[in-house]
N, C-alpha and C. Protein backbone atom coordinates (compact mmCIF):
# COMPACT_ATOMS: atom_id res chain seq x y z
N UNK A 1 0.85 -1.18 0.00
CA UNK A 1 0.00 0.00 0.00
C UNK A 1 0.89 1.24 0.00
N UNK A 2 0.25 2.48 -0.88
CA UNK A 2 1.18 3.49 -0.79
C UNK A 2 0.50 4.36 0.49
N UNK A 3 1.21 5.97 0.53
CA UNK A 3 1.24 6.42 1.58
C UNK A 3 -0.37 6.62 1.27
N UNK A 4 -1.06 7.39 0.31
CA UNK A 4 -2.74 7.17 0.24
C UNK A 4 -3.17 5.98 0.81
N UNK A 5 -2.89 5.37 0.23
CA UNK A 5 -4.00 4.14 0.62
C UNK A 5 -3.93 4.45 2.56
N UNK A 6 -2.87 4.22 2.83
CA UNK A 6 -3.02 4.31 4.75
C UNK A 6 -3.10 5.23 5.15
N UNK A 7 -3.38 6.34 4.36
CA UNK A 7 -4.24 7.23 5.32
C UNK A 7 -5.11 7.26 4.81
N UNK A 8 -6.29 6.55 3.73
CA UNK A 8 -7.60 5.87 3.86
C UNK A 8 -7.80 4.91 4.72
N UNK A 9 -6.59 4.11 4.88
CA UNK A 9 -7.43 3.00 5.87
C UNK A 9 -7.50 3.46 7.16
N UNK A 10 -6.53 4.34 7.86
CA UNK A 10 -6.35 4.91 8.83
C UNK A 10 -8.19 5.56 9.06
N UNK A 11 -8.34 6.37 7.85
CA UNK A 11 -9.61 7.11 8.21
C UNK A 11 -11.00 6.58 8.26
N UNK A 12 -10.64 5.58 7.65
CA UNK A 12 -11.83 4.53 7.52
C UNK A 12 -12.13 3.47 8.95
N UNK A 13 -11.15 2.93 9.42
CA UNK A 13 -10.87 2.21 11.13
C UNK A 13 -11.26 3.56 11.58
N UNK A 14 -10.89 4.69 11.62
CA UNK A 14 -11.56 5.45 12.88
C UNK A 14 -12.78 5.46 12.97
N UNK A 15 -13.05 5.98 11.33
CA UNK A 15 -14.65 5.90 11.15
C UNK A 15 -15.49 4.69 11.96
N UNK A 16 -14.97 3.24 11.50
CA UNK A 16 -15.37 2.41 12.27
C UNK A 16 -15.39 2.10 14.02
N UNK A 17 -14.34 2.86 14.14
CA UNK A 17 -14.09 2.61 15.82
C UNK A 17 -15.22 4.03 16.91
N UNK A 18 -15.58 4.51 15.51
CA UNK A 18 -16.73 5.64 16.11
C UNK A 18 -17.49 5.51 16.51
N UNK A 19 -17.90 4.41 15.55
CA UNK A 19 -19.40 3.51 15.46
C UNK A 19 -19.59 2.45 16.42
N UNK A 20 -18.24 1.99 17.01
CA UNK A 20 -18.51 1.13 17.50
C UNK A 20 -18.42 1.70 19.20
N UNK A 21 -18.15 2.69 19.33
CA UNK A 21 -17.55 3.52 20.40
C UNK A 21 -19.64 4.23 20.79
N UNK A 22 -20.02 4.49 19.59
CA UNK A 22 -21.42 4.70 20.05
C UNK A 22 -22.02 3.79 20.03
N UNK A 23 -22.16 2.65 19.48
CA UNK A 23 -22.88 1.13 19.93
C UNK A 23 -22.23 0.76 21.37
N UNK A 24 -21.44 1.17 21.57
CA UNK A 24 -21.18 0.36 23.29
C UNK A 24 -21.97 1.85 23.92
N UNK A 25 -21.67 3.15 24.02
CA UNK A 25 -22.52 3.77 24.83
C UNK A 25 -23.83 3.38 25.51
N UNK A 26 -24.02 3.36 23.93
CA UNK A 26 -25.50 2.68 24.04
C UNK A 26 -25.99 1.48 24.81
N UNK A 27 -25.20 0.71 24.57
CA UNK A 27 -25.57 -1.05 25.16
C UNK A 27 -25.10 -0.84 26.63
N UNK A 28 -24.22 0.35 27.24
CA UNK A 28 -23.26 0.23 28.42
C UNK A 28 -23.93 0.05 29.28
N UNK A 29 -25.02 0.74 29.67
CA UNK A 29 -26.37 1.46 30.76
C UNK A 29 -27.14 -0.31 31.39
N UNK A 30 -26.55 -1.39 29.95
CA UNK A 30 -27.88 -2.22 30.07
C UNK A 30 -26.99 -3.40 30.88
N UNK A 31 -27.12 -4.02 31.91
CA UNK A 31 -26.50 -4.45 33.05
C UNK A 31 -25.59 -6.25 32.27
N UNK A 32 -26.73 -6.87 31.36
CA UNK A 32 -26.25 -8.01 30.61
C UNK A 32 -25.52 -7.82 29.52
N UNK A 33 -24.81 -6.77 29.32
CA UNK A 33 -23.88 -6.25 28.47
C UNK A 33 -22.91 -5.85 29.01
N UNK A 34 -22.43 -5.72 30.41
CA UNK A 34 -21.10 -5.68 31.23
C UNK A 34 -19.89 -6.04 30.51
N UNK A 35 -20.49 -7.15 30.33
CA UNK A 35 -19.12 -8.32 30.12
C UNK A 35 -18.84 -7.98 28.37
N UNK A 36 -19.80 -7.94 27.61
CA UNK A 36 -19.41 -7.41 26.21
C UNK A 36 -19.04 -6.34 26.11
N UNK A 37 -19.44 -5.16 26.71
CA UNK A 37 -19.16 -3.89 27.12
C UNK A 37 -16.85 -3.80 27.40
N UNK A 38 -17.28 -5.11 28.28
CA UNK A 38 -15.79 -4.91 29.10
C UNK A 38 -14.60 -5.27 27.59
N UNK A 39 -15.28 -6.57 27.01
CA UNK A 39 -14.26 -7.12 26.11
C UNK A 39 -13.92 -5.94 24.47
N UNK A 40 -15.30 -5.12 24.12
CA UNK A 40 -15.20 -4.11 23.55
C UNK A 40 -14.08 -3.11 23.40
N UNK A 41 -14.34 -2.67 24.65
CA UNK A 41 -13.67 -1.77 25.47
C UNK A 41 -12.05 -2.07 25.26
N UNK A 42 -11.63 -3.70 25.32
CA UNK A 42 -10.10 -4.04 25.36
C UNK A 42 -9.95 -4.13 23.96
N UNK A 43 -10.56 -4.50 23.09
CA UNK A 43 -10.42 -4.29 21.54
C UNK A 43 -9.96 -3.41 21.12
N UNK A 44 -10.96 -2.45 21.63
CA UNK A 44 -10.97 -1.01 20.35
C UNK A 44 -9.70 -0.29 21.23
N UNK A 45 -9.04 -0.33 22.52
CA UNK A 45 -7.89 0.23 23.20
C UNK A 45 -6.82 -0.63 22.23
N UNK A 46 -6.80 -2.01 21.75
CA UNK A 46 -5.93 -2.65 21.07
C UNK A 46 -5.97 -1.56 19.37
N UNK A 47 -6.75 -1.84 19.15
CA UNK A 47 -6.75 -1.21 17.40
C UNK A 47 -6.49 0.16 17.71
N UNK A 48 -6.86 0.82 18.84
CA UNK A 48 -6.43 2.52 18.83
C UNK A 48 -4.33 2.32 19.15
N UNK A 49 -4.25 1.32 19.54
CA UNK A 49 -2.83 1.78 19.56
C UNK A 49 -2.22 0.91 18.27
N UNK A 50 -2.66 0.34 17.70
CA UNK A 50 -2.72 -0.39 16.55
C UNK A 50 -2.39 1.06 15.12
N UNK A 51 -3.85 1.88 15.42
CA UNK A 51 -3.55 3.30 14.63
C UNK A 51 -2.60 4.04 14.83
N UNK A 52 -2.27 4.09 16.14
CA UNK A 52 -1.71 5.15 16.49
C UNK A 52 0.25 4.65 15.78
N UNK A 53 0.38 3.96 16.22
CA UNK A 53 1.49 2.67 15.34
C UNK A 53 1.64 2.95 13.93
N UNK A 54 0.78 3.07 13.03
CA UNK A 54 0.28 2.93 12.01
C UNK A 54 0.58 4.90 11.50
N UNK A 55 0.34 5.18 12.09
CA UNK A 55 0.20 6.71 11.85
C UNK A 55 1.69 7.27 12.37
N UNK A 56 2.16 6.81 13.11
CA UNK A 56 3.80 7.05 13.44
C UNK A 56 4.44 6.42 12.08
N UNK A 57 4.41 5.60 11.69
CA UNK A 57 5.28 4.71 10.48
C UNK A 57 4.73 5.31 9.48
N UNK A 58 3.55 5.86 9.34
CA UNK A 58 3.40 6.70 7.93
C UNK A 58 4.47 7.67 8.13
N UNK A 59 4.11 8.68 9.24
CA UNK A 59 4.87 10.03 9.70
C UNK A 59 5.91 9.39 9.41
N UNK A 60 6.90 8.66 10.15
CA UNK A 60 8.16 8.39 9.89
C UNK A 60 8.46 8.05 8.46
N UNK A 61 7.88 7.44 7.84
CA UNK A 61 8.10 6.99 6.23
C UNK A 61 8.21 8.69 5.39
N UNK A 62 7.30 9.08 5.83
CA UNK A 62 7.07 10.31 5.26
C UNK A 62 8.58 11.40 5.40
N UNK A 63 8.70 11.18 6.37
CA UNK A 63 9.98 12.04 6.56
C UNK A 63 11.59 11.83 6.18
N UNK A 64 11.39 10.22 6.18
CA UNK A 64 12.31 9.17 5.52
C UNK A 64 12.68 9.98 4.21
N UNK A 65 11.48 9.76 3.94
CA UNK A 65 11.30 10.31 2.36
C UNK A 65 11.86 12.08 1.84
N UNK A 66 11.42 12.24 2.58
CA UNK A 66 11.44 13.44 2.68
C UNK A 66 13.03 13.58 2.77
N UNK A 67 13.71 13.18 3.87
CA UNK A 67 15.30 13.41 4.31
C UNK A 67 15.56 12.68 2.60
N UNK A 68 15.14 11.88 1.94
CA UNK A 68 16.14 11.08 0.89
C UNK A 68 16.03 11.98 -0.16
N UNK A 69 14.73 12.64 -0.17
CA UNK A 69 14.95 13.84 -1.68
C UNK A 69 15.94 14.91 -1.48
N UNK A 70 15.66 15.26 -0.07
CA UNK A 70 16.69 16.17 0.01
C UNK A 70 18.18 15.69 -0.19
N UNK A 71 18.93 14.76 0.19
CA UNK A 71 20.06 14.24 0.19
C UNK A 71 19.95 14.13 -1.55
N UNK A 72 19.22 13.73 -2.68
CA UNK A 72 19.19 13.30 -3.56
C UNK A 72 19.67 14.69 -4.44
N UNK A 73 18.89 15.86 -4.04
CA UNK A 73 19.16 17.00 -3.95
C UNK A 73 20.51 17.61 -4.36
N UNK A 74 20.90 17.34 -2.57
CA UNK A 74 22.10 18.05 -2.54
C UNK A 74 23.24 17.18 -3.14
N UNK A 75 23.37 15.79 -3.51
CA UNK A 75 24.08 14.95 -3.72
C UNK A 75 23.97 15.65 -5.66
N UNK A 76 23.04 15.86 -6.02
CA UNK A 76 22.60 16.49 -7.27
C UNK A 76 23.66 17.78 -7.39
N UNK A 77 23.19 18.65 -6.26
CA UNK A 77 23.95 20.08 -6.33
C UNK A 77 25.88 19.94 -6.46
N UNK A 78 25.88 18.95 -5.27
CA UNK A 78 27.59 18.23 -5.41
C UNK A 78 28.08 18.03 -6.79
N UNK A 79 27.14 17.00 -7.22
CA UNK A 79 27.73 16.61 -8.90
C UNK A 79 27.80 17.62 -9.62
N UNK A 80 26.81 18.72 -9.74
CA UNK A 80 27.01 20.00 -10.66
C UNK A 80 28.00 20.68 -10.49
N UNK A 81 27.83 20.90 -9.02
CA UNK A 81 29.44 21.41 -9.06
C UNK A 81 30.71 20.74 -9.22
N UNK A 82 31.03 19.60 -9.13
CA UNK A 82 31.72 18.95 -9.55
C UNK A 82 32.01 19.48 -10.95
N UNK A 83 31.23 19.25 -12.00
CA UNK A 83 31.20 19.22 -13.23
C UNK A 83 31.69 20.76 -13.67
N UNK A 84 30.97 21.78 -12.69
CA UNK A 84 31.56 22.75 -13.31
C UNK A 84 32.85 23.01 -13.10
N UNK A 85 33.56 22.62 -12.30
CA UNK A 85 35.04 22.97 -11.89
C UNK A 85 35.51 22.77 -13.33
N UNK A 86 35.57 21.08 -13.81
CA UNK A 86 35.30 20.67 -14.97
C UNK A 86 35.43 21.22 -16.51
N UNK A 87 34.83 22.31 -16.27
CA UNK A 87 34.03 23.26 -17.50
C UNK A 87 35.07 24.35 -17.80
């Protein structure tokens, strides 16, 4: 997947973890839903640091990237000058 695609999927799991964040509100109040309530609850804390993971390694990729154009850059600017001594 490129850097788009994961920050669609990124936005799309939140979307989902919204939904599911207001389906437990909802069900929380009702006393035979404790226990689904509880296991919910340890899920969606798993997939939120799951994103949060996910969104650091974009950021970091991103900047990766970022540091390599620049080096590509200046490694560019080096050779020109090189060449012009050259000239």
């Amino acid at each position: 997947m490129n850097g788009m695609d994961w920050v669609e999927f990124l936005r799309q799991t939140e979307d989902k973890m919204a939904h599911l964040h207001k389906a437990m509100d909802e069900i929380s109040l009702k006393p035979e839903y404790t226990e689904t309530v509880s296991a919910m609850t340890e899920v969606l804390r798993d997939y939120q640091l799951l994103l949060e993971k996910a969104r650091e390694e974009l950021n970091e990729s991103e900047i990766r990237r970022r540091d390599d154009r620049r080096d590509d850059r200046e490694h560019d600017r080096e050779r020109d000058r090189g060449h012009e001594e050259f000239e």
